[in-house]
Structure formats: C-alpha cells, structure tokens
C-alpha atoms as a PDB file:
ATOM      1  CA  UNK A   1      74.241  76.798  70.583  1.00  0.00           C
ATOM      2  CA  UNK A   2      70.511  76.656  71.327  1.00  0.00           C
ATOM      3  CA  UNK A   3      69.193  76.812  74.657  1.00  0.00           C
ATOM      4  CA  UNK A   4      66.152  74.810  73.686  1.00  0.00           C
ATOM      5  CA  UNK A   5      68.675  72.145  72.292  1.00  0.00           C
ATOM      6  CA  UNK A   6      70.708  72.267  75.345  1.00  0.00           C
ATOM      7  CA  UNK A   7      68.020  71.616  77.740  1.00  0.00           C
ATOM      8  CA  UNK A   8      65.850  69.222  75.580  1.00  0.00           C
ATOM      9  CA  UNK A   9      68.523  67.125  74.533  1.00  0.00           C
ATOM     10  CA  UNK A  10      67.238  67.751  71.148  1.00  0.00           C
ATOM     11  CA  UNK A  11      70.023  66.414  68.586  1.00  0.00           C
ATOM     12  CA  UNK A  12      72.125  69.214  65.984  1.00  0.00           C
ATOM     13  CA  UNK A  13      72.940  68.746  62.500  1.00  0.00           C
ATOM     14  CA  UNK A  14      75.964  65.672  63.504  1.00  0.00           C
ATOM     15  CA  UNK A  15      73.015  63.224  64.849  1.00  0.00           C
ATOM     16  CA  UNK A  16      73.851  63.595  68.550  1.00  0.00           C
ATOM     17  CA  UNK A  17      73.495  66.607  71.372  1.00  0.00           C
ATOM     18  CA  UNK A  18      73.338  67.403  75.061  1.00  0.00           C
ATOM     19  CA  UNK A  19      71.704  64.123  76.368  1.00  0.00           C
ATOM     20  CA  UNK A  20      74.175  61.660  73.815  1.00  0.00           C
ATOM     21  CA  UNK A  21      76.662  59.225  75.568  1.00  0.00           C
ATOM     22  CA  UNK A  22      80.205  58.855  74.700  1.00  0.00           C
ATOM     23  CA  UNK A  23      78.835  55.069  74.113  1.00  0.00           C
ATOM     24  CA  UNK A  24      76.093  56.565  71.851  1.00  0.00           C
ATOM     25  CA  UNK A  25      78.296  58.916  69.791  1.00  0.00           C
ATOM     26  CA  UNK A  26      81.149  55.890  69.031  1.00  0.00           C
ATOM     27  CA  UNK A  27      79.045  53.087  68.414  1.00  0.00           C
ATOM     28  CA  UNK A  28      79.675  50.967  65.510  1.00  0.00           C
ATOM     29  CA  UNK A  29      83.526  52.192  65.185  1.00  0.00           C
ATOM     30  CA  UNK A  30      86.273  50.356  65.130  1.00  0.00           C
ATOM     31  CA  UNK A  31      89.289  51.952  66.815  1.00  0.00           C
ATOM     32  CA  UNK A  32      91.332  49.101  67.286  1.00  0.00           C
ATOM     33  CA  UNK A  33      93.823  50.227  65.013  1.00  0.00           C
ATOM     34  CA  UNK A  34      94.398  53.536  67.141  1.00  0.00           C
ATOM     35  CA  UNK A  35      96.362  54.327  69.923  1.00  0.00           C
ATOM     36  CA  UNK A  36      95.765  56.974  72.038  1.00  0.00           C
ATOM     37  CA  UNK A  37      96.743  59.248  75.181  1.00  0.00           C
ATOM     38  CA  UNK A  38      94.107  60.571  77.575  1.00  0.00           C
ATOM     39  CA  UNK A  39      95.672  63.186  80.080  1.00  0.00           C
ATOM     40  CA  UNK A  40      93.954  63.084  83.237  1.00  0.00           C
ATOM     41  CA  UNK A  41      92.351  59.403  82.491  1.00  0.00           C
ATOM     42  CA  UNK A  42      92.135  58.871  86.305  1.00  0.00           C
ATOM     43  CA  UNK A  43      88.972  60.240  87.390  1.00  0.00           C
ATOM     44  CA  UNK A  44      85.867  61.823  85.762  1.00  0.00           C
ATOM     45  CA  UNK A  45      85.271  62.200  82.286  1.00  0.00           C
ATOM     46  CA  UNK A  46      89.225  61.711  81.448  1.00  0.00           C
ATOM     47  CA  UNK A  47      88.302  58.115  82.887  1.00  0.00           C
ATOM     48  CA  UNK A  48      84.758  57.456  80.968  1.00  0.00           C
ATOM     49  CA  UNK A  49      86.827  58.639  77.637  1.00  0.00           C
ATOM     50  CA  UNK A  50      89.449  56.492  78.288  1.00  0.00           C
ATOM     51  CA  UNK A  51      86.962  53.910  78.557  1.00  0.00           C
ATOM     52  CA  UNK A  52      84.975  54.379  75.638  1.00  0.00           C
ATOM     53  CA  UNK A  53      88.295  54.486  73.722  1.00  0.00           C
ATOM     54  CA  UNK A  54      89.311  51.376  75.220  1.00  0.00           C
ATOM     55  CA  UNK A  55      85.965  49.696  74.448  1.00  0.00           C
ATOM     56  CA  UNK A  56      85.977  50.535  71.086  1.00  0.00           C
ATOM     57  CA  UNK A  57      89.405  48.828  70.555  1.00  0.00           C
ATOM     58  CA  UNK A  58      92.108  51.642  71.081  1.00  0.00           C
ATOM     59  CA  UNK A  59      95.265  50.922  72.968  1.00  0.00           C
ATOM     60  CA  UNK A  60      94.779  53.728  75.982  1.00  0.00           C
ATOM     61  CA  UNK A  61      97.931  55.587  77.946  1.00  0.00           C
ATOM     62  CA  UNK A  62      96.496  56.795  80.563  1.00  0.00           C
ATOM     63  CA  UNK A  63      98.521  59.876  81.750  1.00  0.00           C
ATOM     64  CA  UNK A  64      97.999  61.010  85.329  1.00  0.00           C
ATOM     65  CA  UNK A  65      99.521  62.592  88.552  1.00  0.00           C
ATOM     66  CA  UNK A  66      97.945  60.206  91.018  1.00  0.00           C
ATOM     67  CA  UNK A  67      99.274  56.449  90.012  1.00  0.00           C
ATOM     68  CA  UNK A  68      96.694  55.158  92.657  1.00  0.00           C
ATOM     69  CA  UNK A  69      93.757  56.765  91.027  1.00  0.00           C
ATOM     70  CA  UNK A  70      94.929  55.942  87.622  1.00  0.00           C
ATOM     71  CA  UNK A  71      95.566  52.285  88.413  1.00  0.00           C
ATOM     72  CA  UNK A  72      91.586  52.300  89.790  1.00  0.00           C
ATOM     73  CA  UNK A  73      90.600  53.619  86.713  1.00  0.00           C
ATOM     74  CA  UNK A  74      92.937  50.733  84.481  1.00  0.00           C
ATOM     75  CA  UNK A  75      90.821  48.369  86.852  1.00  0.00           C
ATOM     76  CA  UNK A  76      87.639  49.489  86.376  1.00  0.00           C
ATOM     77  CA  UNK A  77      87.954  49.442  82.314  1.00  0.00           C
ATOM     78  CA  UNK A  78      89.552  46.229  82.086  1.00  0.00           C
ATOM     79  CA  UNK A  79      86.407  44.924  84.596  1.00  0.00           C
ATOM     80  CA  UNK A  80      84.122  45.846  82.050  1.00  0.00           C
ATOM     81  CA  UNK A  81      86.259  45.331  79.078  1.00  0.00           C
ATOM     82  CA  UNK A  82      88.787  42.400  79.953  1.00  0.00           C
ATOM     83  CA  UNK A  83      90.393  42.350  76.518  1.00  0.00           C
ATOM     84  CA  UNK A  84      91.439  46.320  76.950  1.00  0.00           C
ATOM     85  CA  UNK A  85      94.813  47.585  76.191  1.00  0.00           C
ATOM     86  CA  UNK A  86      95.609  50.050  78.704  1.00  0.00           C
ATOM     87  CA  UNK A  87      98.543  51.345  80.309  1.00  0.00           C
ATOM     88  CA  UNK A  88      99.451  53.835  82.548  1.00  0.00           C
ATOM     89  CA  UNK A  89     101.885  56.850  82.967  1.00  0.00           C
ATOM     90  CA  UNK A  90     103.066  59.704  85.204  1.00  0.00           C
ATOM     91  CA  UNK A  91     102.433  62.898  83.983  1.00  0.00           C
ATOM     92  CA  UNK A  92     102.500  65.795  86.045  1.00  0.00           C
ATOM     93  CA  UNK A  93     101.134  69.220  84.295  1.00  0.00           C
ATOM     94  CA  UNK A  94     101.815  71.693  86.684  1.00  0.00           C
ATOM     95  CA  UNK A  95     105.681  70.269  86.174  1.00  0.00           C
ATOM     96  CA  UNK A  96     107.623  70.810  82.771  1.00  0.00           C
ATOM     97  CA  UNK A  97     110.173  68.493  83.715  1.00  0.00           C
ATOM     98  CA  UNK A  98     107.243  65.637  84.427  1.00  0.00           C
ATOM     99  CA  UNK A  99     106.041  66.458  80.837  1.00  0.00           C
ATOM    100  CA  UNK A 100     109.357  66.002  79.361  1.00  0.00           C
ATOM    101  CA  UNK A 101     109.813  62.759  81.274  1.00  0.00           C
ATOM    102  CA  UNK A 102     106.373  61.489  79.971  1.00  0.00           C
ATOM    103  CA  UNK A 103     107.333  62.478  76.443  1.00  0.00           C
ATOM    104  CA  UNK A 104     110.888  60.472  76.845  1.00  0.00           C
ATOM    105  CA  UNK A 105     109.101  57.329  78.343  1.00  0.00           C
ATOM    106  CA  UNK A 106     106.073  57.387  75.810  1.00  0.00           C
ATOM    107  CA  UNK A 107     108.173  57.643  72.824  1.00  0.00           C
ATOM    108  CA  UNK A 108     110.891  54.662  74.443  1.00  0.00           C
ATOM    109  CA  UNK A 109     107.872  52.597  74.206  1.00  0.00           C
ATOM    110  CA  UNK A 110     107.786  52.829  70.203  1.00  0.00           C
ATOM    111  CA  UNK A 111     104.459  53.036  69.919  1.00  0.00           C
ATOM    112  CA  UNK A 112     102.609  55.184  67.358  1.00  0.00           C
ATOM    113  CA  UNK A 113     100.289  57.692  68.315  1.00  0.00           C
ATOM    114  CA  UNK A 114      97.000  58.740  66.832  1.00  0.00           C
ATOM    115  CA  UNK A 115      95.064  60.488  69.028  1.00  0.00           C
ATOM    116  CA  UNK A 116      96.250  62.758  71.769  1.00  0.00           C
ATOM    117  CA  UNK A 117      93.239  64.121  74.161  1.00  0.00           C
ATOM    118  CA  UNK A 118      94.805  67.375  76.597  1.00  0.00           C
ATOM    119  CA  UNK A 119      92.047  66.498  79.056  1.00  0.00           C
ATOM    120  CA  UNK A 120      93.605  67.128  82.452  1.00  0.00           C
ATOM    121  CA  UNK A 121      93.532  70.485  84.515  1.00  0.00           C
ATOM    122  CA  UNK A 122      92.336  72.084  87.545  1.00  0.00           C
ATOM    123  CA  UNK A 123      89.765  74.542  88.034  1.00  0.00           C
ATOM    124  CA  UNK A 124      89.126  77.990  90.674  1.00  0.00           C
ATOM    125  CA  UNK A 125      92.411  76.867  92.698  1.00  0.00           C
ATOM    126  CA  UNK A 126      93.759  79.967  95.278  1.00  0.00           C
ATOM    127  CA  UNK A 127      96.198  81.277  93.603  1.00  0.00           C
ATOM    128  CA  UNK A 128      99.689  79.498  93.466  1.00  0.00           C
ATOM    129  CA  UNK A 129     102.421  79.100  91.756  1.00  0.00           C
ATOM    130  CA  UNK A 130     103.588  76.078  90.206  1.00  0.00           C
ATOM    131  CA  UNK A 131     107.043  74.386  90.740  1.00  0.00           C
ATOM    132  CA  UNK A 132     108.400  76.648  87.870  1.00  0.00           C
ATOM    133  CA  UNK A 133     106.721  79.741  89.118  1.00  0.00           C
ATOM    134  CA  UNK A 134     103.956  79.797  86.801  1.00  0.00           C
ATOM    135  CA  UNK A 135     100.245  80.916  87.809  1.00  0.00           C
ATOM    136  CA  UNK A 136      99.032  77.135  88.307  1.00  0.00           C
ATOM    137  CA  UNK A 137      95.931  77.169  86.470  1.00  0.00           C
ATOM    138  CA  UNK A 138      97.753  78.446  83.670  1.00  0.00           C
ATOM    139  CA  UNK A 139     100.394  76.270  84.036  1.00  0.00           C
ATOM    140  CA  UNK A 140      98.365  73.377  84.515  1.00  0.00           C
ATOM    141  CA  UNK A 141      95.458  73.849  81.482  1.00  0.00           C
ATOM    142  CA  UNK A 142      97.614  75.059  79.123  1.00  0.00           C
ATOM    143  CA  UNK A 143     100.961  75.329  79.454  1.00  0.00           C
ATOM    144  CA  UNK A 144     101.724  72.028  80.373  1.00  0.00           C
ATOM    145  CA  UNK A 145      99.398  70.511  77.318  1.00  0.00           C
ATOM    146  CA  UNK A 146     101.361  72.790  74.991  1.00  0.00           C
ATOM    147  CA  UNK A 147     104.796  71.254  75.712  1.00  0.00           C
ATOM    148  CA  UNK A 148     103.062  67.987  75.938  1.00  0.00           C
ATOM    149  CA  UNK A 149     101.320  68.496  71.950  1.00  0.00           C
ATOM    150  CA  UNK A 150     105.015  69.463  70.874  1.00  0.00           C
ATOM    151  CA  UNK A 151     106.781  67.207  72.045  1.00  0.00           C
ATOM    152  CA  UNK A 152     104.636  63.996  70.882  1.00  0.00           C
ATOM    153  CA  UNK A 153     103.810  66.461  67.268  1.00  0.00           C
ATOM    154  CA  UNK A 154     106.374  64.347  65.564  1.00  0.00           C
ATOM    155  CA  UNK A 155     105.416  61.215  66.437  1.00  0.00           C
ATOM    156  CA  UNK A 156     101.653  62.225  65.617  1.00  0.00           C
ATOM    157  CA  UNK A 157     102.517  62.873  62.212  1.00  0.00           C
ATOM    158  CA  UNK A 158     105.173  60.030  61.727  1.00  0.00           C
ATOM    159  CA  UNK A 159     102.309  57.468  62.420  1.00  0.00           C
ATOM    160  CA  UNK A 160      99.813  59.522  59.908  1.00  0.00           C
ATOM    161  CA  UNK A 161     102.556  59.278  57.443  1.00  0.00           C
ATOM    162  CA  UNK A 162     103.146  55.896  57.751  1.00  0.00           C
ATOM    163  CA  UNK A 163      99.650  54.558  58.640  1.00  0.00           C
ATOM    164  CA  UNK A 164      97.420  56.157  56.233  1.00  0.00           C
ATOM    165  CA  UNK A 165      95.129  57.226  59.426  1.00  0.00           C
ATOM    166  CA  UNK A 166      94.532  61.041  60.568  1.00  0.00           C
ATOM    167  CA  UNK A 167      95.848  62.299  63.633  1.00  0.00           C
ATOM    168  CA  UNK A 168      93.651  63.834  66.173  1.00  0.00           C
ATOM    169  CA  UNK A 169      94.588  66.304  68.945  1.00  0.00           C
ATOM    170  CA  UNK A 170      91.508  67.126  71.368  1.00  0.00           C
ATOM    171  CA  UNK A 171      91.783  69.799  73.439  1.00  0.00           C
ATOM    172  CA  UNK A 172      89.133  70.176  76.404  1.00  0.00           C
ATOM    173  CA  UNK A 173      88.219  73.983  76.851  1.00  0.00           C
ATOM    174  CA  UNK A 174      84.914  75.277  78.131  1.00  0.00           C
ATOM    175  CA  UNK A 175      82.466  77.742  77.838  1.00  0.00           C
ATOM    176  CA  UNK A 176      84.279  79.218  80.579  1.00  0.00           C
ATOM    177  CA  UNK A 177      86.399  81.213  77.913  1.00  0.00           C
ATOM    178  CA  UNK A 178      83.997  83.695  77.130  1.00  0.00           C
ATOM    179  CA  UNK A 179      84.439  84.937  81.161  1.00  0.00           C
ATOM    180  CA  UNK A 180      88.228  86.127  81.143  1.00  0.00           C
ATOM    181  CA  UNK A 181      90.377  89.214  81.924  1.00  0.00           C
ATOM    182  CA  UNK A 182      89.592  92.689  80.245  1.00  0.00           C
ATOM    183  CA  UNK A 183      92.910  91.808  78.174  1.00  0.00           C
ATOM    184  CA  UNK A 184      92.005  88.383  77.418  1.00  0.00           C
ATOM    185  CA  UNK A 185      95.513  86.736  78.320  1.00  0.00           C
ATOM    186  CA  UNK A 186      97.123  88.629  81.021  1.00  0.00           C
ATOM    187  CA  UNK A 187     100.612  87.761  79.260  1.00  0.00           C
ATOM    188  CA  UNK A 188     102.482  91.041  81.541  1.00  0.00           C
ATOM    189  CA  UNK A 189     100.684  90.089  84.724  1.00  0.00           C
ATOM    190  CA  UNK A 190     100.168  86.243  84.887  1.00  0.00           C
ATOM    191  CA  UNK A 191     101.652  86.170  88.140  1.00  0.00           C
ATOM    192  CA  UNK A 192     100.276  89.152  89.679  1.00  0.00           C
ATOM    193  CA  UNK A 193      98.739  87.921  92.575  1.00  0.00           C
ATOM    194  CA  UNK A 194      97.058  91.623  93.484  1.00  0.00           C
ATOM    195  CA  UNK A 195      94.994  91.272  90.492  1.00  0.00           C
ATOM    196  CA  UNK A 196      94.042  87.163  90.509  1.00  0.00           C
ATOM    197  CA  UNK A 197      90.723  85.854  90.258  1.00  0.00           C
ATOM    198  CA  UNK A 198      90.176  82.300  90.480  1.00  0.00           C
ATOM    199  CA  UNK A 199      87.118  82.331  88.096  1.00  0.00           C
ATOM    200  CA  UNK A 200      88.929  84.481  85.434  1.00  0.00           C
ATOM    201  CA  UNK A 201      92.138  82.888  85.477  1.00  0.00           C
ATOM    202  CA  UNK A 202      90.529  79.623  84.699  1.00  0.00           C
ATOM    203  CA  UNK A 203      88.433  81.397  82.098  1.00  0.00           C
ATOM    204  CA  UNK A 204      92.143  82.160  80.538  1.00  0.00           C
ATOM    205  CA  UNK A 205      93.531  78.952  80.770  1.00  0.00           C
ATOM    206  CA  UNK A 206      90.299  77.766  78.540  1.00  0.00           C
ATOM    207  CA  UNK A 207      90.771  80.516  76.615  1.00  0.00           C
ATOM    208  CA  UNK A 208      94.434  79.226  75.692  1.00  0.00           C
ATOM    209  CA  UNK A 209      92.853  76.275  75.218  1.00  0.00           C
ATOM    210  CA  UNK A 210      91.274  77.128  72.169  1.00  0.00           C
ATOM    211  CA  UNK A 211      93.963  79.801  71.387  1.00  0.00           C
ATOM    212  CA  UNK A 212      96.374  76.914  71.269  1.00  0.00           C
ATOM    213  CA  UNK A 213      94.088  74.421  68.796  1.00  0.00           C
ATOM    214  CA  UNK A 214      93.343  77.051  66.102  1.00  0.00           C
ATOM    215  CA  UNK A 215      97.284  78.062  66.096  1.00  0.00           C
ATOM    216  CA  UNK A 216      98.095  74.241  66.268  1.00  0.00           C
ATOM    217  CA  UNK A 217      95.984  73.579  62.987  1.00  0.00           C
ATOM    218  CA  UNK A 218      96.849  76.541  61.093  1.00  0.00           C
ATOM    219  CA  UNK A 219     100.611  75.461  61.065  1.00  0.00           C
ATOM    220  CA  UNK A 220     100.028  72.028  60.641  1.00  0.00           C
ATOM    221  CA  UNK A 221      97.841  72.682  57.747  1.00  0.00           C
ATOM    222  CA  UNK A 222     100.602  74.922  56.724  1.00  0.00           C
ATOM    223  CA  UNK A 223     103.049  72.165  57.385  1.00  0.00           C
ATOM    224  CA  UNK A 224     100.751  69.525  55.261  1.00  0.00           C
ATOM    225  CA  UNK A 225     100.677  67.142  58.034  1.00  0.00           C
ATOM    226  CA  UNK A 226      97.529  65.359  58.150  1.00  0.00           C
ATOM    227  CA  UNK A 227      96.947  65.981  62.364  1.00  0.00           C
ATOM    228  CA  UNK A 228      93.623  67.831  63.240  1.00  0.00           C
ATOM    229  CA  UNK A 229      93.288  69.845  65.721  1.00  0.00           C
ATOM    230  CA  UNK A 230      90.130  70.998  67.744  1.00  0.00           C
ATOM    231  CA  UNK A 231      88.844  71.924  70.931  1.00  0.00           C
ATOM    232  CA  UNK A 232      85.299  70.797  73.291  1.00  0.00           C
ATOM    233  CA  UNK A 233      83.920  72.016  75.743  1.00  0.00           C
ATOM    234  CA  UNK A 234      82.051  69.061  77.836  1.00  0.00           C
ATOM    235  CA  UNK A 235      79.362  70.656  79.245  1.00  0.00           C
ATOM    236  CA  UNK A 236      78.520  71.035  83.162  1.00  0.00           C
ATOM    237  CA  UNK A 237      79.684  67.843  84.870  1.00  0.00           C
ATOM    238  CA  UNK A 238      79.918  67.520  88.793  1.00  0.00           C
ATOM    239  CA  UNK A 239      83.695  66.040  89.020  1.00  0.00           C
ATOM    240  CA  UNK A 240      86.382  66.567  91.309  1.00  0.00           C
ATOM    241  CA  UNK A 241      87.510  69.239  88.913  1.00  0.00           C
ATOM    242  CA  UNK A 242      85.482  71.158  90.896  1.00  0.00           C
ATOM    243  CA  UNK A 243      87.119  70.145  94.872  1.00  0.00           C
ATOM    244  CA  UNK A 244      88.166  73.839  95.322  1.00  0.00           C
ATOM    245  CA  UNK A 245      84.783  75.093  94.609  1.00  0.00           C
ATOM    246  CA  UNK A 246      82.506  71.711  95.371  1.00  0.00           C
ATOM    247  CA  UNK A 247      79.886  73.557  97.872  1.00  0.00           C
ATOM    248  CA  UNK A 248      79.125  76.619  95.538  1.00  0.00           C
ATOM    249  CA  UNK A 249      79.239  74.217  92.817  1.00  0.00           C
ATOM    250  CA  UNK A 250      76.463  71.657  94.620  1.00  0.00           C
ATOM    251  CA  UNK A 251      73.929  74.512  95.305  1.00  0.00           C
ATOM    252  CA  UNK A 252      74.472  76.337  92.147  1.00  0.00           C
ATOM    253  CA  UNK A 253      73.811  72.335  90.707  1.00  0.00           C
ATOM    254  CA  UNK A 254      70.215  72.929  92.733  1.00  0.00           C
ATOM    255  CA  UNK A 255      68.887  75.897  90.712  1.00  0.00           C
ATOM    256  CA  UNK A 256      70.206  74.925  87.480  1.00  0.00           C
ATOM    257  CA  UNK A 257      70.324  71.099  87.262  1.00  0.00           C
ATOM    258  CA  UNK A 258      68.379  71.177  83.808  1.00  0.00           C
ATOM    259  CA  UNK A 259      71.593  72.524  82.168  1.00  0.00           C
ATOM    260  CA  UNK A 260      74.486  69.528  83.852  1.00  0.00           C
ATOM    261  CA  UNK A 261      75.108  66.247  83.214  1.00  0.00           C
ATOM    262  CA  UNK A 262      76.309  63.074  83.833  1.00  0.00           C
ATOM    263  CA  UNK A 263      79.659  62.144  83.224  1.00  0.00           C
ATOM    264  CA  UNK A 264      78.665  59.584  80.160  1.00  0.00           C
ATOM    265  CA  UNK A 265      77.167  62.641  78.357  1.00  0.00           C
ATOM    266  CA  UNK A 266      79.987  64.771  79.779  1.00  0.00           C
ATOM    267  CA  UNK A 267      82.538  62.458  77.763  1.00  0.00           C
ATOM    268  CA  UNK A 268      80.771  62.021  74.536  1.00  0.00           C
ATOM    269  CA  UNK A 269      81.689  65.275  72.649  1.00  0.00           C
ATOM    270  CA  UNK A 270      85.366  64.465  73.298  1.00  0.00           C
ATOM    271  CA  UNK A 271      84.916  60.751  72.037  1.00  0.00           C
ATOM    272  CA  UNK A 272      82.937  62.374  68.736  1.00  0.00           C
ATOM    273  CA  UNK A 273      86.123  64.469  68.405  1.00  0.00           C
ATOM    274  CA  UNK A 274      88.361  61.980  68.366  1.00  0.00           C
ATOM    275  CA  UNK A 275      86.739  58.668  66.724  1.00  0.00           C
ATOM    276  CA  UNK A 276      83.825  59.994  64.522  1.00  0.00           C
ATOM    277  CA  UNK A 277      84.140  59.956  60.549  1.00  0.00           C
ATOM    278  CA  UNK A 278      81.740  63.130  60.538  1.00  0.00           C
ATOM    279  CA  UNK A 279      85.412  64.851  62.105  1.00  0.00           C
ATOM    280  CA  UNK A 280      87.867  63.646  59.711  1.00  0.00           C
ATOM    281  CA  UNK A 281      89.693  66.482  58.480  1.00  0.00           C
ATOM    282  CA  UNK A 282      87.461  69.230  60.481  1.00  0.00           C
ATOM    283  CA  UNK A 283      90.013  71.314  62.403  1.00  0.00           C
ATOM    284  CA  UNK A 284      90.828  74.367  63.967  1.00  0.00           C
ATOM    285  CA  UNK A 285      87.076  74.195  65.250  1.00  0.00           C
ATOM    286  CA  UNK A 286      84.953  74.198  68.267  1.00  0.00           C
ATOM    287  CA  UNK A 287      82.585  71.527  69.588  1.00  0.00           C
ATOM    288  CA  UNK A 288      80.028  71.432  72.159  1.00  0.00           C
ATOM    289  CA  UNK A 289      77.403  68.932  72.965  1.00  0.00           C
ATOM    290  CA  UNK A 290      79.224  67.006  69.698  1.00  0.00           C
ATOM    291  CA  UNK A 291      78.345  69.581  67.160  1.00  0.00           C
ATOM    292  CA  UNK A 292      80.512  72.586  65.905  1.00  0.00           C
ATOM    293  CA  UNK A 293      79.729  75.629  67.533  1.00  0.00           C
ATOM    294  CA  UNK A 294      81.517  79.530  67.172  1.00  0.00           C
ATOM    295  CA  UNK A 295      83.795  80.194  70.400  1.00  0.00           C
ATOM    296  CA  UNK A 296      84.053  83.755  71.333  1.00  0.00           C
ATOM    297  CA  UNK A 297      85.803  86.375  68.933  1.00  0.00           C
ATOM    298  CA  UNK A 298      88.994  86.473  71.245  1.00  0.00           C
ATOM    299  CA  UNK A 299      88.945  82.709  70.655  1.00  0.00           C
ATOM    300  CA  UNK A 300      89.495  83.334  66.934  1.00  0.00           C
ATOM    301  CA  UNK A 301      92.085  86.323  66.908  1.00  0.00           C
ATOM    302  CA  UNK A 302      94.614  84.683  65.026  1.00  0.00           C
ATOM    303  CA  UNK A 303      97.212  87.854  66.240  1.00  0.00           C
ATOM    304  CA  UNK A 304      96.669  86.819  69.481  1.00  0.00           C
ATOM    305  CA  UNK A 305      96.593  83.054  69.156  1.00  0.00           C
ATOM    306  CA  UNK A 306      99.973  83.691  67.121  1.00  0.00           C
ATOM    307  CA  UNK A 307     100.725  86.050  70.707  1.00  0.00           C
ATOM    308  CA  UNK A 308     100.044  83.399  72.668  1.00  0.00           C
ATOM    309  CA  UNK A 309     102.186  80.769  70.849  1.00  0.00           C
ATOM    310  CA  UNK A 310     105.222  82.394  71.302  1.00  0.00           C
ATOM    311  CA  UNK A 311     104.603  83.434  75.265  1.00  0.00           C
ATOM    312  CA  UNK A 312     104.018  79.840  75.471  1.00  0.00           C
ATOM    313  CA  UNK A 313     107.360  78.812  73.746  1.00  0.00           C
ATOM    314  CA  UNK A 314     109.769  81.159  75.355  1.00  0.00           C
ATOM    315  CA  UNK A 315     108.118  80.055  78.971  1.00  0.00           C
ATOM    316  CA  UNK A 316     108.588  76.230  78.588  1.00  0.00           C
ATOM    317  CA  UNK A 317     112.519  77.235  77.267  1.00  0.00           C
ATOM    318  CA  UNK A 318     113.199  79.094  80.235  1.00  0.00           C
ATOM    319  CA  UNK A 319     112.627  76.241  82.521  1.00  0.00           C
END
C-alpha cells in the first residue's frame, strides 16, 4: 500500500482506491440475483453496504443487536430505494446461542445465500467478558463470525451448487492487525485481565480476522466448493465503532484527517469484495482501499491460522 496512493486518492491496478465510493466501485452490476447477509447492517458502513447491495438489486438480511437501529437503517434504504428487498434479523455476536438462533431462523426462511459479509464488532472496549466468558472483543470480532460462517457454510455452497453463481464470504479486518500481542493470539491468556490492552486485543481480534479467511479458503478450496473467501480492511472511518474511544479518536481525526474517510469510501472495498467480477475466484487474500494488498506475516502463518481454527472450534463446543 502506497502512502502517496492513500492520501491522493490515486487509483491501483483494480481501477478504484482510497477516495472510490461503494456506489463507484458497483456501478453497472447487477446483483439482483444475489442474496446476501450484512452483520452489523444497522449503523455505519455495515448500513452504507447494505445499501449499496440493496441498490444494486440484492435481497439484504440485515443482522443486528439493536432491532431499533436496524429497522432505521431498513427505512432509510427503502427511502432511497423503494423497490429494496430487505429484511431484518437478531443477531447477537458477543452471544453463541444468538448466533445459533440466527442461523436456525435464516435457514427456516429457505432462502439461498450468496454472499455473507462478517461486518459487525466492537472496538477498544474495557475489558469484559462476554455472556460465555469470553474476552468480548474476541468474542465479538471473531468468534462469533466464525460460528456464524459455519453454520450458514452449507447453505453457501448448496446455492453455488445449484445456482451456477460463486459464493462470497467478506470478512472486515483492519490494519489494526499488524499492532497485536508479542504472541500474536494470546490463545493461554485470552482472559487474563492482568495483561489486557484494549488496543492490542482488538489488534487480535483483526488478526483472527484474517487468520480465519485464509484457513476458510484453504479448506474450501480443498473441499472444491466454489465459496471465496477474503478479508478488507475499510480504512479510517469515524463510526460509532469507535464510542469507547470517540474523544481520542476526534483529536487524533485533527492531525491526521488526510488519511480518514467518509463512510461511502469506507464501504466501497467491502462492496468490491463482494459484487466485482475483477474478485471472482480471488480468495484467501487481502484488500484495502479495493485493491489486494500483503497483510502482515503472522496474517499468513498457515500453522497458526490452522492453531487458531481449532481454539476457535473447541470454544464455540464448549458453550
């Protein structure tokens, strides 16, 4: 990633970069044969994708803790695009049992599924646990996502099967991966609250993020399924993502405003990800401002990716 790119706006090799829209990067396609899921559709960019997805003809689940919010943001699409398909769901991260109950009441709808975006999370909380005593951001970013991805995986490739169409998992990381814990994944002490740091454990999470897509994709292309998986990161974006840290955030937004954006440009690379042609059959890759990018070396240890995969599976079978 070029600095001079990021801060000019200046476009990479795909056509598009820091400055493109999510409007701008899925113009011209047709998605009205696709249905998708956006986790954490009710505010921010999780809203503007859902959007854009929703404007370009995709039937949209929005999945979301807050059923106000999320019935604001069905409102607000369906104002600007009245013929939308939209609907909206209760999904709960932080809570395996909400993410089992979302699976169960997605899949009783019969529906297929094409594209799945894990776009939810939270970001520098105080440390907490969640209802099933799991370091929240962790919980949260990842480990909720990762039951989420398995238990919808069969439907995913079910519809590819049948409909002809690729699959697309998108899952939103950040540059905020490359700033974790001296072991990477702190798989002995995730709950060690002596040694928490709100900045690194969300650094982690992210981190899992990515761990999670590459080991995703290699079994799926093991598995012949045709379901890509890749991760994003969006780029600085003032959202309420950033509540527990929103006054640091604001003046650290004064010094370096030439490197944020808004949340149209904050939505786009996740949009490219999941609608462009340019992306069909690219996975187990990286994307920033819409154009592939290397993630940090711990990002593509396939040991501990593999590591992290089963940590991941004996946690959501002990709860």
């Amino acid at each position: 990633m070029g600095l001079f790119r990021l801060v000019t706006g200046i476009p990479g090799p795909s056509g598009f970069g820091s400055a493109s829209t999510a409007e701008q990067v899925t113009a011209d396609i047709d998605a009205s044969d696709l249905t998708a899921i956006v986790t954490g559709g009710a505010s921010g960019i999780g809203t503007e994708t859902a959007r854009v997805l929703a404007l370009r003809g995709a039937r949209v689940i929005i999945a979301a803790r807050n059923m106000d919010a999320a019935n604001a943001a069905k409102k607000l699409i369906l104002q600007t695009s009245p013929s939308a398909r939209v609907d909206i769901l209760k999904l709960d991260l932080s809570s395996l049992k909400s993410v089992r109950a979302f699976a169960d009441e997605f899949l009783s709808m019969n529906l297929p599924l094409h594209i799945l975006i894990n776009n939810a999370g939270v970001m520098f909380c105080p440390f907490q646990l969640s209802e099933d005593g799991i370091e929240l951001q962790f919980a949260t970013n990842h480990l909720g996502h990762f039951l989420l991805s398995n238990l919808l995986l069969e439907k995913m490739k079910s519809t590819a099967k049948e409909t002809g169409i690729q699959g697309r998992i998108v899952n939103l990381s950040s540059i905020a991966h490359l700033h974790t814990y001296p072991n990477s994944i702190n798989f002995d002490k995730l709950n060690d609250k002596n040694i928490y740091s709100d900045k690194k454990a969300y650094g982690q999470s992210k981190l899992a993020n990515l761990l999670h897509a590459h080991e995703l994709s290699r079994r799926l292309k093991e598995d012949g399924a045709n379901v890509t998986v890749n991760s994003v990161h969006p780029g600085l974006i003032l959202t309420n993502l950033m509540r527990h840290s929103l006054p640091l955030m604001r003046i650290l937004k004064v010094f370096s405003y030439i490197f944020w954006k808004n949340i149209p440009q904050g939505a786009s690379t996740t949009c490219y990800v999941a609608l462009h042609p340019n992306v069909k059959g690219v996975t187990g890759k990286y994307f920033y401002d819409c154009n592939e990018e290397l993630p940090s070396q711990s990002a593509r240890d396939e040991a501990l990716a593999s590591k992290l995969w089963s940590f991941s599976e004996k946690l959501v079978s002990s709860v």
